[in-house]
PDB file of N, CA and C in Angstrom:
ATOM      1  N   UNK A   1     -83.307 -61.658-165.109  1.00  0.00           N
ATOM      2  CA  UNK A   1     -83.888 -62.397-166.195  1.00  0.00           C
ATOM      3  C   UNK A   1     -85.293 -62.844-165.775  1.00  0.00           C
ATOM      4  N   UNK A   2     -86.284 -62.570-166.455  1.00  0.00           N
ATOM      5  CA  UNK A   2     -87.584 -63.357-166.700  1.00  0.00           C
ATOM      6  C   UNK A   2     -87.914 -64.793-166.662  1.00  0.00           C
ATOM      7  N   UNK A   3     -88.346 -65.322-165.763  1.00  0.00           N
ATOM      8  CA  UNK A   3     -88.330 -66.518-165.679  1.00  0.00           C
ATOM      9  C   UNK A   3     -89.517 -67.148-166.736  1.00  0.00           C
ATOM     10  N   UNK A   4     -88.993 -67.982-167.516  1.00  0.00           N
ATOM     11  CA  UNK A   4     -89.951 -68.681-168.191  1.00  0.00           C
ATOM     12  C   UNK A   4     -91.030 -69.390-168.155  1.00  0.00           C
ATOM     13  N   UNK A   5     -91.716 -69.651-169.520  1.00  0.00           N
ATOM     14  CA  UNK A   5     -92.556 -70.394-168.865  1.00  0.00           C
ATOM     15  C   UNK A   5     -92.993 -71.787-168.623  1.00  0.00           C
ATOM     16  N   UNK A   6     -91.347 -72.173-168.429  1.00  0.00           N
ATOM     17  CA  UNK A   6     -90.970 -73.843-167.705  1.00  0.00           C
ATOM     18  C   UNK A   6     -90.917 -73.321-166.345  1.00  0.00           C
ATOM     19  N   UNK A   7     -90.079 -72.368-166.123  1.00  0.00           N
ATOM     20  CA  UNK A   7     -90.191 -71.962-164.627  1.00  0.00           C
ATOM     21  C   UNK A   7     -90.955 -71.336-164.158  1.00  0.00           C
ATOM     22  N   UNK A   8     -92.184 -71.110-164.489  1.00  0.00           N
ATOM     23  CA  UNK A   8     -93.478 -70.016-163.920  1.00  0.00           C
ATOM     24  C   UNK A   8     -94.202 -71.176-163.875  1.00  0.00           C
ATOM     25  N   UNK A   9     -94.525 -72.299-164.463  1.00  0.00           N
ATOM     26  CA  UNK A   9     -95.165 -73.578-164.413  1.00  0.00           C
ATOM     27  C   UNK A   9     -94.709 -74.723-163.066  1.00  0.00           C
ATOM     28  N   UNK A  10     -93.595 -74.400-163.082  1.00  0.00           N
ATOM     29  CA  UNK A  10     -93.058 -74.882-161.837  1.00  0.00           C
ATOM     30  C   UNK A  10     -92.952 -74.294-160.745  1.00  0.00           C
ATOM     31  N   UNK A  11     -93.283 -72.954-160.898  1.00  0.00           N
ATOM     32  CA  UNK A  11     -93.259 -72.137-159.275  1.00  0.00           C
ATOM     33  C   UNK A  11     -94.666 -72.233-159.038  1.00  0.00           C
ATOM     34  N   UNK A  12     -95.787 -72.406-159.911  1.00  0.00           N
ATOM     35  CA  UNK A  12     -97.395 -72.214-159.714  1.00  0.00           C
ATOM     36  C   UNK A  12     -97.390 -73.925-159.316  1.00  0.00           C
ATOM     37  N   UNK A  13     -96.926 -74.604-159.233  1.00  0.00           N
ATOM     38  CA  UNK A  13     -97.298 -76.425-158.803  1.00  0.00           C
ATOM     39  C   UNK A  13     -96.554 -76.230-157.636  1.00  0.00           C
ATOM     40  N   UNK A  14     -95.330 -75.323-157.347  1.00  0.00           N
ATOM     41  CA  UNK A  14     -94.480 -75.419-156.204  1.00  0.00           C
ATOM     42  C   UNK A  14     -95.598 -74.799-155.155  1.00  0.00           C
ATOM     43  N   UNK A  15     -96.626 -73.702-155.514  1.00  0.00           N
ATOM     44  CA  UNK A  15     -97.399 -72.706-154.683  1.00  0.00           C
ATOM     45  C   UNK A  15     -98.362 -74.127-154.140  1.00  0.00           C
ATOM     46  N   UNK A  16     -99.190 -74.505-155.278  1.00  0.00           N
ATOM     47  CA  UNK A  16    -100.325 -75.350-155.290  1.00  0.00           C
ATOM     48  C   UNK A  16    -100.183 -76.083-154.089  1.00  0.00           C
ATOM     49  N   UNK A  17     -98.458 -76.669-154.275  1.00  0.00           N
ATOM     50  CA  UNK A  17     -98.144 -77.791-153.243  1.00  0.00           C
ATOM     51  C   UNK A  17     -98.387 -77.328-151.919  1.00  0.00           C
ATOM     52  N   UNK A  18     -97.773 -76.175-151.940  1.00  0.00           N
ATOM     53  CA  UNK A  18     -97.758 -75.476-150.864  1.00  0.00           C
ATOM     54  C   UNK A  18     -98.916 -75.164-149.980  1.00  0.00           C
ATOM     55  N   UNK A  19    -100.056 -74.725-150.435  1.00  0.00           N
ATOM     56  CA  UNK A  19    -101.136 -74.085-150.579  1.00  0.00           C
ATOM     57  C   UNK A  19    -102.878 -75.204-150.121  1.00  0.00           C
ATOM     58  N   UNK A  20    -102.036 -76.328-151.011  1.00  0.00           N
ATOM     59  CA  UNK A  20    -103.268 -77.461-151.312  1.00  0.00           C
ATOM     60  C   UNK A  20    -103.625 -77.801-149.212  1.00  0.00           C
ATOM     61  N   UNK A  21    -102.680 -78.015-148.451  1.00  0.00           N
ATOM     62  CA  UNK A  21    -102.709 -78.782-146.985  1.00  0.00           C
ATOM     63  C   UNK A  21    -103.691 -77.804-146.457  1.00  0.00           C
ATOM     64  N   UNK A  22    -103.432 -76.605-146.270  1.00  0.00           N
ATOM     65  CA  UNK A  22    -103.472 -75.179-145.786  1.00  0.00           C
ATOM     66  C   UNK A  22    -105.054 -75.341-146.124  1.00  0.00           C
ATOM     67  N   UNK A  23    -105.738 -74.898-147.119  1.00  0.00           N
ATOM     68  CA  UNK A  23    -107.127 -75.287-147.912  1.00  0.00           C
ATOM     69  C   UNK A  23    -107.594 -75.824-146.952  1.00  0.00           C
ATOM     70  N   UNK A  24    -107.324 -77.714-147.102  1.00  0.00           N
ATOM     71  CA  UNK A  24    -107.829 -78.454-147.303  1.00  0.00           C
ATOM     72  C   UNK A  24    -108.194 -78.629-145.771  1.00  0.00           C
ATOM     73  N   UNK A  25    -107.536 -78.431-144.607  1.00  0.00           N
ATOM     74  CA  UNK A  25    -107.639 -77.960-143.320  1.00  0.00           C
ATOM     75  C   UNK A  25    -108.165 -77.031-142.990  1.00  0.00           C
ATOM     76  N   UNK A  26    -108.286 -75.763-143.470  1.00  0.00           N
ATOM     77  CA  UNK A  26    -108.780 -74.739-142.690  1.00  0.00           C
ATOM     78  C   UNK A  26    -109.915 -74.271-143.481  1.00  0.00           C
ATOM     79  N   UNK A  27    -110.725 -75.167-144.471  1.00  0.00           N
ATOM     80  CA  UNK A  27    -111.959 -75.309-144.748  1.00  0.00           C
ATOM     81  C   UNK A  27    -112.858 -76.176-143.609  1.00  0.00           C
ATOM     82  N   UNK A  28    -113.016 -75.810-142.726  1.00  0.00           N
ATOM     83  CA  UNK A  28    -113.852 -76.611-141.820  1.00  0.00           C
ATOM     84  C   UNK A  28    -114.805 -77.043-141.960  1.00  0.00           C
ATOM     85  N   UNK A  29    -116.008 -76.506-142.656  1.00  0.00           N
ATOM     86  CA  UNK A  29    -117.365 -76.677-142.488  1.00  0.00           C
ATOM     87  C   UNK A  29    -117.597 -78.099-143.373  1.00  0.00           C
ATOM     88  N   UNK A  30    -116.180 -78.133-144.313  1.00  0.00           N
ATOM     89  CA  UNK A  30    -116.281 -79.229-145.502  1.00  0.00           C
ATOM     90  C   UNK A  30    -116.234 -80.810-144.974  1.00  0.00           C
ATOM     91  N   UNK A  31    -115.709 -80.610-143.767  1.00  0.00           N
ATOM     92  CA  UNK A  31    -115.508 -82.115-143.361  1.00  0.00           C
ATOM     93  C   UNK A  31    -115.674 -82.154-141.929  1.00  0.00           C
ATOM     94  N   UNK A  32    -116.432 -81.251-141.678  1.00  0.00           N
ATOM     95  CA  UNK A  32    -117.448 -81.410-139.988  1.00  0.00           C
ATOM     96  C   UNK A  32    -118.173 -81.927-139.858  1.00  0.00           C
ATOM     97  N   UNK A  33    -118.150 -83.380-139.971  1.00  0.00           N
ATOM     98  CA  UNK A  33    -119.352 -84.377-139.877  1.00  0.00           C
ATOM     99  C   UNK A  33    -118.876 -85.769-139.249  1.00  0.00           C
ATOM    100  N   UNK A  34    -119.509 -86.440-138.990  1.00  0.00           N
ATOM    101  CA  UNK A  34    -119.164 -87.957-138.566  1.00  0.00           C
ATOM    102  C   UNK A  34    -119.314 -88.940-139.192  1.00  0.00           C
ATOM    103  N   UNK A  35    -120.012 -88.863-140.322  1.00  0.00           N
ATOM    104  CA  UNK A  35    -119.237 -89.700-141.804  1.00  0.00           C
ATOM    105  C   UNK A  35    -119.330 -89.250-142.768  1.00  0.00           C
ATOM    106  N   UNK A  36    -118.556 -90.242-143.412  1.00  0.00           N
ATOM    107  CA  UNK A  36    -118.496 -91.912-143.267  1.00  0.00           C
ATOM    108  C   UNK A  36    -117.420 -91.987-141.930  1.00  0.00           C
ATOM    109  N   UNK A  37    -117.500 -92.857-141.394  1.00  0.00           N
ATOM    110  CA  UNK A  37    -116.495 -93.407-140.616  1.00  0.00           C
ATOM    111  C   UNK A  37    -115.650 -94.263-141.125  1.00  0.00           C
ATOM    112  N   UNK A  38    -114.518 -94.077-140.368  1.00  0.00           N
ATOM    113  CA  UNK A  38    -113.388 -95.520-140.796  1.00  0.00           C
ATOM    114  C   UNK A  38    -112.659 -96.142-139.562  1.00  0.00           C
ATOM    115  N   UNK A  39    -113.217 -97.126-139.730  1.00  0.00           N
ATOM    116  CA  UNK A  39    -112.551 -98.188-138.111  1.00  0.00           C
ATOM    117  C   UNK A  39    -113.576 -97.579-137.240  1.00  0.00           C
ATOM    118  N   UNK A  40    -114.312 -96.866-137.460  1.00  0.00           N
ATOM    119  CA  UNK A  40    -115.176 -96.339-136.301  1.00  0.00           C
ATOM    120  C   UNK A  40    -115.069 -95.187-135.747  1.00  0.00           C
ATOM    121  N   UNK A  41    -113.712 -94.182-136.785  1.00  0.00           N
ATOM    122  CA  UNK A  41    -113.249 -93.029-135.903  1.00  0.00           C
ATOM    123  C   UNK A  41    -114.318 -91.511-136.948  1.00  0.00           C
ATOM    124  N   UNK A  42    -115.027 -90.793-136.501  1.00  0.00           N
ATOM    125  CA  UNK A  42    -114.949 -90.023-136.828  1.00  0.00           C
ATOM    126  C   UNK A  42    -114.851 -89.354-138.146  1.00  0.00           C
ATOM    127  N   UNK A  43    -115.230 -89.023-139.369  1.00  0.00           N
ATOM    128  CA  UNK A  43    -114.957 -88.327-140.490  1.00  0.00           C
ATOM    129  C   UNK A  43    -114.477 -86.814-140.436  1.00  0.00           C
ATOM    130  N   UNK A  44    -114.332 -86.586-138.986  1.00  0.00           N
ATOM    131  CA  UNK A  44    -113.534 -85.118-138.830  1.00  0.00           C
ATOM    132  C   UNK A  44    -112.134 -85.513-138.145  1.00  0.00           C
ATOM    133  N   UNK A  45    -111.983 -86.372-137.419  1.00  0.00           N
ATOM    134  CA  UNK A  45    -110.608 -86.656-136.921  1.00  0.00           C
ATOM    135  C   UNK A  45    -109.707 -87.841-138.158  1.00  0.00           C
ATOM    136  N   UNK A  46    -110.792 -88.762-139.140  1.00  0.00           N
ATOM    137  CA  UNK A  46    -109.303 -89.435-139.395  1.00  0.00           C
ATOM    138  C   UNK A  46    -109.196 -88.362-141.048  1.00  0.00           C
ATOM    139  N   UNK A  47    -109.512 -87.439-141.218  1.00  0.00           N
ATOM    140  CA  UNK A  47    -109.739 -86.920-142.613  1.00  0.00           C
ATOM    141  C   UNK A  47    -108.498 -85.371-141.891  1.00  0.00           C
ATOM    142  N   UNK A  48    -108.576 -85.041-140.964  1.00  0.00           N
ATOM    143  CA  UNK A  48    -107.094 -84.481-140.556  1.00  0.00           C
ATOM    144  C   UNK A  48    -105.899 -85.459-140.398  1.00  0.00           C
ATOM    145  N   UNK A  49    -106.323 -86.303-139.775  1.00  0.00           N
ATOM    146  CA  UNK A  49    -105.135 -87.305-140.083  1.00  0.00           C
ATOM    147  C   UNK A  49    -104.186 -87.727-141.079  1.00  0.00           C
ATOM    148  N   UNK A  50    -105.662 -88.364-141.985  1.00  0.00           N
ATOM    149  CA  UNK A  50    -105.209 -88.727-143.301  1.00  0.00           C
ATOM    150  C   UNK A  50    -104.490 -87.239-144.460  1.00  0.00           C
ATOM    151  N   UNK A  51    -104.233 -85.837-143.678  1.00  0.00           N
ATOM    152  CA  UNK A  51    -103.401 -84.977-143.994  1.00  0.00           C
ATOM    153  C   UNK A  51    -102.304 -84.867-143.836  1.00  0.00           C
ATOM    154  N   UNK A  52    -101.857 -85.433-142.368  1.00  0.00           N
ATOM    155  CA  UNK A  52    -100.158 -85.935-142.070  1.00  0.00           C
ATOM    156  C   UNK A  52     -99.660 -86.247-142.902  1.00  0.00           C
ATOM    157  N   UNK A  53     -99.922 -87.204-143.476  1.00  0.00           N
ATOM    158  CA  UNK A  53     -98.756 -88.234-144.983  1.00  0.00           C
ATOM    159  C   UNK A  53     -98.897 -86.990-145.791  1.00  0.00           C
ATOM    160  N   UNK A  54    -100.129 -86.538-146.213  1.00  0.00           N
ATOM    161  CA  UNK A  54    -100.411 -85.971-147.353  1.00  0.00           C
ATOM    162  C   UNK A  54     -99.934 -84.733-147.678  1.00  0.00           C
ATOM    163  N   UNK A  55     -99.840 -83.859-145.986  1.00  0.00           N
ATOM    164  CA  UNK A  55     -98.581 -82.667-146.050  1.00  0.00           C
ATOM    165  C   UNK A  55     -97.150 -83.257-146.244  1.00  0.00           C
ATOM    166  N   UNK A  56     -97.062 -84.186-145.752  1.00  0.00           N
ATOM    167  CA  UNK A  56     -95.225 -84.756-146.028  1.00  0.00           C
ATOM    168  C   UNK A  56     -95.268 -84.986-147.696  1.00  0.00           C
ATOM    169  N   UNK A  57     -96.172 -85.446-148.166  1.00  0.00           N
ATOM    170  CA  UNK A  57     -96.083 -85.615-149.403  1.00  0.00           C
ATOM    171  C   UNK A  57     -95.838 -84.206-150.509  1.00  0.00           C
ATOM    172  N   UNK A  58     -96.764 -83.616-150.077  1.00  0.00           N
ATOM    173  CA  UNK A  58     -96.696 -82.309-150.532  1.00  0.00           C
ATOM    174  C   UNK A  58     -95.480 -81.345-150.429  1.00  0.00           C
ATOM    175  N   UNK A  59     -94.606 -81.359-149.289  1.00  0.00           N
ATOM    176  CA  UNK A  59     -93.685 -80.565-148.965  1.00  0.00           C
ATOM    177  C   UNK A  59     -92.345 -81.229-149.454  1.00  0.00           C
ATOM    178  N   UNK A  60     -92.556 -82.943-149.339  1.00  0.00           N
ATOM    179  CA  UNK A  60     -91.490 -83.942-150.466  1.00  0.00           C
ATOM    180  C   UNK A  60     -91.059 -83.300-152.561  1.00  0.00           C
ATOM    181  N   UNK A  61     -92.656 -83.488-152.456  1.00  0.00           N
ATOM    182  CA  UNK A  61     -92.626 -82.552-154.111  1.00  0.00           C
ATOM    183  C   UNK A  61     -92.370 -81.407-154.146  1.00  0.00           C
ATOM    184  N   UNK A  62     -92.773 -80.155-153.037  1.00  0.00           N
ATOM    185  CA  UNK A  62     -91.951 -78.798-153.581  1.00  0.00           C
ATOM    186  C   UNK A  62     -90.638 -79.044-153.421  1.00  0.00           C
ATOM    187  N   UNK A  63     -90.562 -79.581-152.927  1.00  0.00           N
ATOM    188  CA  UNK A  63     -88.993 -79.564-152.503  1.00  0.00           C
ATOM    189  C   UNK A  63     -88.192 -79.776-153.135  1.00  0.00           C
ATOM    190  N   UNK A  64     -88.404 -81.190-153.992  1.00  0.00           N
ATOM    191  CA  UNK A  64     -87.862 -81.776-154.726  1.00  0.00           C
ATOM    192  C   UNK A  64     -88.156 -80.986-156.322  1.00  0.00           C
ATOM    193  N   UNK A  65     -89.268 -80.002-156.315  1.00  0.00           N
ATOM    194  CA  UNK A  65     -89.409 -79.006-157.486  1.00  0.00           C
ATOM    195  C   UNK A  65     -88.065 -77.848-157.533  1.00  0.00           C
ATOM    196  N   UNK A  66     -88.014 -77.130-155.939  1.00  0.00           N
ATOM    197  CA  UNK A  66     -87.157 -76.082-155.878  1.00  0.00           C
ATOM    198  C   UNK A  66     -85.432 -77.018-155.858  1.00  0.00           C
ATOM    199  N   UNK A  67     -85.551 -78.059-155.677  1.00  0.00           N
ATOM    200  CA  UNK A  67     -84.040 -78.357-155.952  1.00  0.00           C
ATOM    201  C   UNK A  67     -84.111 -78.735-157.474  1.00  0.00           C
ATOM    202  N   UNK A  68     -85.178 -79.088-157.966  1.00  0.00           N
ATOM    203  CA  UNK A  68     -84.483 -79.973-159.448  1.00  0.00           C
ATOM    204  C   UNK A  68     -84.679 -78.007-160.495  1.00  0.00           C
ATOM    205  N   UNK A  69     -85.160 -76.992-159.686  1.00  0.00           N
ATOM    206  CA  UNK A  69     -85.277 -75.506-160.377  1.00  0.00           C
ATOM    207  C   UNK A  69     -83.333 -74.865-159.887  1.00  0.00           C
ATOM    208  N   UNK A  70     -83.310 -75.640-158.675  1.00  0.00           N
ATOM    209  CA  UNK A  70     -81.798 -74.765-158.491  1.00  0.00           C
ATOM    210  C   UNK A  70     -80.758 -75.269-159.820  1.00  0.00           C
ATOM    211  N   UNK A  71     -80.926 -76.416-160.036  1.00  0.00           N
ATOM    212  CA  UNK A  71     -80.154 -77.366-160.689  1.00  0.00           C
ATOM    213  C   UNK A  71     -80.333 -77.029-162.351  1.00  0.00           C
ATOM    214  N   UNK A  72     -81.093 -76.438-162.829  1.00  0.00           N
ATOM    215  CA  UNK A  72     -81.724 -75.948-164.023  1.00  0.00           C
ATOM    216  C   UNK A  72     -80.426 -74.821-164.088  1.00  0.00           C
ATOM    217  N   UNK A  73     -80.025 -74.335-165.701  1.00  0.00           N
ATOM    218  CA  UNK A  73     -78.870 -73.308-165.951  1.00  0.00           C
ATOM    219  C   UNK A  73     -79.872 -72.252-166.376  1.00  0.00           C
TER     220      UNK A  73
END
């Protein structure tokens, strides 16, 4: 069966999720600089940082996409 397009909408936000950390890291040149600073650290070390939560966050929502898609009839 053809998946619809409730479920083609939800596999393209499941990718995004997926996809968005990956980007946003291995674009380097975008955030190779030393500011702004915060607390004094760096605008290249706390802007990987501030990706930790933001991959858990991200991998929280696919996740919670591909279970609430298993659960779908």
């Amino acid at each position: 069966m053809a998946p619809t397009g409730h479920h083609r909408l939800r596999r393209v936000a499941i990718a995004v999720l997926l996809l968005a950390p990956a980007a946003g890291l291995l674009w380097v040149p975008w955030y190779a600089g030393e500011s702004p600073r915060l607390a004094g650290t760096p605008f290249f070390y706390w802007y990987q940082l501030a990706w930790v939560p933001g991959c858990c966050l991200c991998l929280l929502a696919a996740y919670a996409l591909t279970r609430h898609d298993r659960h779908d009839p």
